[in-house]
C-alpha atoms as a PDB file:
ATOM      1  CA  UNK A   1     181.519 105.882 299.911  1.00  0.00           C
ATOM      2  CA  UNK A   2     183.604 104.191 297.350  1.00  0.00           C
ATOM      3  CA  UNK A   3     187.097 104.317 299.790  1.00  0.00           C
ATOM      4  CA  UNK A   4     184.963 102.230 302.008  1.00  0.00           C
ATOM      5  CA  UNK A   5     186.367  98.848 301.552  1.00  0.00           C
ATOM      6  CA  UNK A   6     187.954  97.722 304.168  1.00  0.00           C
ATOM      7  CA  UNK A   7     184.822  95.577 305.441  1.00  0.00           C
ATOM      8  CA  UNK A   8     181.113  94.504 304.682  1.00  0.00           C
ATOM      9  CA  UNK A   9     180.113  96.303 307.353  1.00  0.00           C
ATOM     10  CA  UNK A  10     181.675  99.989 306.182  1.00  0.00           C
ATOM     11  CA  UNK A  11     180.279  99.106 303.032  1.00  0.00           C
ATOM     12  CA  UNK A  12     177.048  98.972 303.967  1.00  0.00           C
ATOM     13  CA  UNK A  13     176.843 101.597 306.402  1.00  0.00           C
ATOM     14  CA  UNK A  14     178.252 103.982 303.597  1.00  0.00           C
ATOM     15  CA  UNK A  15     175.499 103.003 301.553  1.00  0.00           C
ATOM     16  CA  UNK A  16     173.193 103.320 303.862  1.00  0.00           C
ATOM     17  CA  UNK A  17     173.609 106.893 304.440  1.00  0.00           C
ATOM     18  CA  UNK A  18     173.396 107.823 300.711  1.00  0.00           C
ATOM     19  CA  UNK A  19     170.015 107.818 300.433  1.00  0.00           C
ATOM     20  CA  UNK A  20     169.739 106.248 297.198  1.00  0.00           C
ATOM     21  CA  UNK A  21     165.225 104.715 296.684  1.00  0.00           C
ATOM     22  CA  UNK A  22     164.714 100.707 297.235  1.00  0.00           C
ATOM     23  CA  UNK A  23     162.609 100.714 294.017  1.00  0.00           C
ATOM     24  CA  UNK A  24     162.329 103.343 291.377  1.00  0.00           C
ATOM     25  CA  UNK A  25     158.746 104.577 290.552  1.00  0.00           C
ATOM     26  CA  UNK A  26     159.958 104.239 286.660  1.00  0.00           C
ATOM     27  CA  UNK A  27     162.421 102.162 284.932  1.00  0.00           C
ATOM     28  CA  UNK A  28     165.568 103.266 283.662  1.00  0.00           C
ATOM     29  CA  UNK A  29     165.373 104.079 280.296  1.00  0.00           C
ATOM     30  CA  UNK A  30     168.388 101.869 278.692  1.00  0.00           C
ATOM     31  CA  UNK A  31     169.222 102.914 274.554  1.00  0.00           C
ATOM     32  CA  UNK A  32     171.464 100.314 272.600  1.00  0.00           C
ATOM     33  CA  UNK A  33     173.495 102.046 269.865  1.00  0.00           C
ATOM     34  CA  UNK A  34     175.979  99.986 267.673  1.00  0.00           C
ATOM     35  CA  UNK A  35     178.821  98.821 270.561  1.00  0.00           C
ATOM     36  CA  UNK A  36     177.258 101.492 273.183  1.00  0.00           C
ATOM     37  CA  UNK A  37     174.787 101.358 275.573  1.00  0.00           C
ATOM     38  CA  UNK A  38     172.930 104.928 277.034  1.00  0.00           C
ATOM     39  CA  UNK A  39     171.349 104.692 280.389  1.00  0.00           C
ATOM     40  CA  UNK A  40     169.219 107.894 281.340  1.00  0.00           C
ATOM     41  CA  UNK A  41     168.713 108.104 285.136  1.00  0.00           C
ATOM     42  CA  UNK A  42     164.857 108.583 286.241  1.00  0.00           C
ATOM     43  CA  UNK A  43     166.083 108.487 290.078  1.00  0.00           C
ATOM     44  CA  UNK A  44     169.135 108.571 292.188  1.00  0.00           C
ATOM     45  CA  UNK A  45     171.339 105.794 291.599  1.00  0.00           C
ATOM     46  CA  UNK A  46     175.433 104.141 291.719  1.00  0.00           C
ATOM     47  CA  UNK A  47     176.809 102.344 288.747  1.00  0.00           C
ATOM     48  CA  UNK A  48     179.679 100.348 289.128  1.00  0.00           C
ATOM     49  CA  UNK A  49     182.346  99.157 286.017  1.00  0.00           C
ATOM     50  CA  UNK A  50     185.583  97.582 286.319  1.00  0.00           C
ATOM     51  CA  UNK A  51     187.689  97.099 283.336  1.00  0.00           C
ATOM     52  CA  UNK A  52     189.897  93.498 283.090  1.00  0.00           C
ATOM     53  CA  UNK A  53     193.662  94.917 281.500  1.00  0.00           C
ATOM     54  CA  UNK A  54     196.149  91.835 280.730  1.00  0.00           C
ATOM     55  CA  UNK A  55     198.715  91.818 283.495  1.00  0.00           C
ATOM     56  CA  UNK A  56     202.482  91.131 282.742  1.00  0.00           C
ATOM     57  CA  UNK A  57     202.835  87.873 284.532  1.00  0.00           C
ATOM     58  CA  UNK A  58     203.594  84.614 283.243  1.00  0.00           C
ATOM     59  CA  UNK A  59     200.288  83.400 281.936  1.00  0.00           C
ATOM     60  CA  UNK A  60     200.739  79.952 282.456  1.00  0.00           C
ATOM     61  CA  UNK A  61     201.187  80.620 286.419  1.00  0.00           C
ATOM     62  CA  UNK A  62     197.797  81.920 286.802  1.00  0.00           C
ATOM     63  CA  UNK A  63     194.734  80.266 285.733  1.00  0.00           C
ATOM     64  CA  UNK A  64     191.273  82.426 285.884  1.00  0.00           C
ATOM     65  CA  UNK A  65     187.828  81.176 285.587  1.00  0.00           C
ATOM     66  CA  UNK A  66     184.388  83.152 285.077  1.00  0.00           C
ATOM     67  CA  UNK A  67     181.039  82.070 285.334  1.00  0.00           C
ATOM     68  CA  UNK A  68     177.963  83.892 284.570  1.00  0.00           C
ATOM     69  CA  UNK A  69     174.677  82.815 286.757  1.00  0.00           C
ATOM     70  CA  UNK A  70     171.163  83.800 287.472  1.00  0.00           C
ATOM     71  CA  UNK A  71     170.362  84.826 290.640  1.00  0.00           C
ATOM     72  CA  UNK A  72     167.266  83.207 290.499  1.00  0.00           C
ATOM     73  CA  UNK A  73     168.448  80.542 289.606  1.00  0.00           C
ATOM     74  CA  UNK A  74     171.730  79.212 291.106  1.00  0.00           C
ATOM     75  CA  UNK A  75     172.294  75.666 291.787  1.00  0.00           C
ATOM     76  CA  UNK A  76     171.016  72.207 289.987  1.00  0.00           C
ATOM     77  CA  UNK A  77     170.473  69.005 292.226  1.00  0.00           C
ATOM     78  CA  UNK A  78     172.369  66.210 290.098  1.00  0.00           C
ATOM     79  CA  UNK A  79     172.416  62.808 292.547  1.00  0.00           C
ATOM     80  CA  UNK A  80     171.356  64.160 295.420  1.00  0.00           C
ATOM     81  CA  UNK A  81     174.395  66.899 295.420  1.00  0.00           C
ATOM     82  CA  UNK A  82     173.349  70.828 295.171  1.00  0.00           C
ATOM     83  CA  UNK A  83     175.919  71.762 292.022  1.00  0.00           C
ATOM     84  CA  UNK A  84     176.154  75.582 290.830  1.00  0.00           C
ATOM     85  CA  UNK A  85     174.287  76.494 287.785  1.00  0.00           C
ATOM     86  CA  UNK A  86     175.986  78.682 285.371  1.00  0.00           C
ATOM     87  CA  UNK A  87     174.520  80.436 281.795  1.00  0.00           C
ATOM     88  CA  UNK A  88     175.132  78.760 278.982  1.00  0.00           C
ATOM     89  CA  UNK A  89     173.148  80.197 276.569  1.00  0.00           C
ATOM     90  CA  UNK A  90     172.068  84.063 275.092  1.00  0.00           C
ATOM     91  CA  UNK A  91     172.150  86.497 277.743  1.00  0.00           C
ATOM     92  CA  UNK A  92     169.028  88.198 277.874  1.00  0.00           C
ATOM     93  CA  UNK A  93     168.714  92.061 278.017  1.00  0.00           C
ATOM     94  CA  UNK A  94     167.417  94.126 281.404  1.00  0.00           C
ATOM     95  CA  UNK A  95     168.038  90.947 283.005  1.00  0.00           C
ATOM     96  CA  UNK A  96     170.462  90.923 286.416  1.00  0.00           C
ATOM     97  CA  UNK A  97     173.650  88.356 286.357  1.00  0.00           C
ATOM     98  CA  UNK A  98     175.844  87.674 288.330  1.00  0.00           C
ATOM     99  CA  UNK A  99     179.818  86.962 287.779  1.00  0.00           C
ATOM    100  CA  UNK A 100     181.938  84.659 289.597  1.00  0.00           C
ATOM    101  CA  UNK A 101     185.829  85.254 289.044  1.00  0.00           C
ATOM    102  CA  UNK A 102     187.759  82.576 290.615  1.00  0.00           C
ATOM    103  CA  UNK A 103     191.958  83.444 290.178  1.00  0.00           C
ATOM    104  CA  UNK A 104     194.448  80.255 290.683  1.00  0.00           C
ATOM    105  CA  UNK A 105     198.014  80.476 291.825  1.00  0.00           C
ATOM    106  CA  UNK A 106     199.031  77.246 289.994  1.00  0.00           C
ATOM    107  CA  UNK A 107     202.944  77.884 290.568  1.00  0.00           C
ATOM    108  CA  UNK A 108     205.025  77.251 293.645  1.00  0.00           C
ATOM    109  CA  UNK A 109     205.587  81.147 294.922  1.00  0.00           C
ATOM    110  CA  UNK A 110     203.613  83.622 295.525  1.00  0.00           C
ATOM    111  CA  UNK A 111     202.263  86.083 293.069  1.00  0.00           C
ATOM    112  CA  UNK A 112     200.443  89.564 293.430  1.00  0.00           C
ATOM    113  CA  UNK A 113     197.533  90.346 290.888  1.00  0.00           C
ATOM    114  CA  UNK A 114     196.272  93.742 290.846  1.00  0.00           C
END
């Protein structure tokens, strides 16, 4: 399932057929130790984590932003125009986020991020 990336659609159907429970009849058990963080399992389930290494390009050619949000709780109405709310203060724990990464090309040729 994880080489299926080419579109939503794959993606989906992969996980789909992996059998993996809606809703668990238990919660996770999550134990917070100095810098490290334990999860133990009770049911069937992916975990995905992605680490961010500094790349060798110029860093002034590439500008990245990320914003944390609640999914809950996305956008703010300021005027009359739907804005995007983003968390500004503690993050809470066993609480969902989510990220957005936007990457800028601010130069005048193209560049290739991995």
């Amino acid at each position: 399932f994880m080489y299926a990336t080419s579109s939503f659609t794959e993606m989906m159907f992969s996980l789909s057929v992996l059998d993996l429970p809606i809703k668990t009849s238990a919660p996770h058990v999550f134990t917070r130790e100095a810098s490290s963080l334990t999860l133990t399992a009770l049911s069937a389930m992916i975990i995905f984590h992605k680490v961010v290494k500094e790349s060798k390009l110029n860093v002034m050619d590439i500008l990245v932003s990320q914003n944390f949000f609640d999914p809950t709780d996305m956008y703010v109405y300021e005027k009359g125009e739907q804005q995007e709310k983003y968390v500004k203060e503690e993050f809470l724990k066993q609480k969902i986020y989510g990220c957005k990464v936007v990457l800028t090309n601010v130069s005048s040729v193209r560049k290739r991020v991995n």
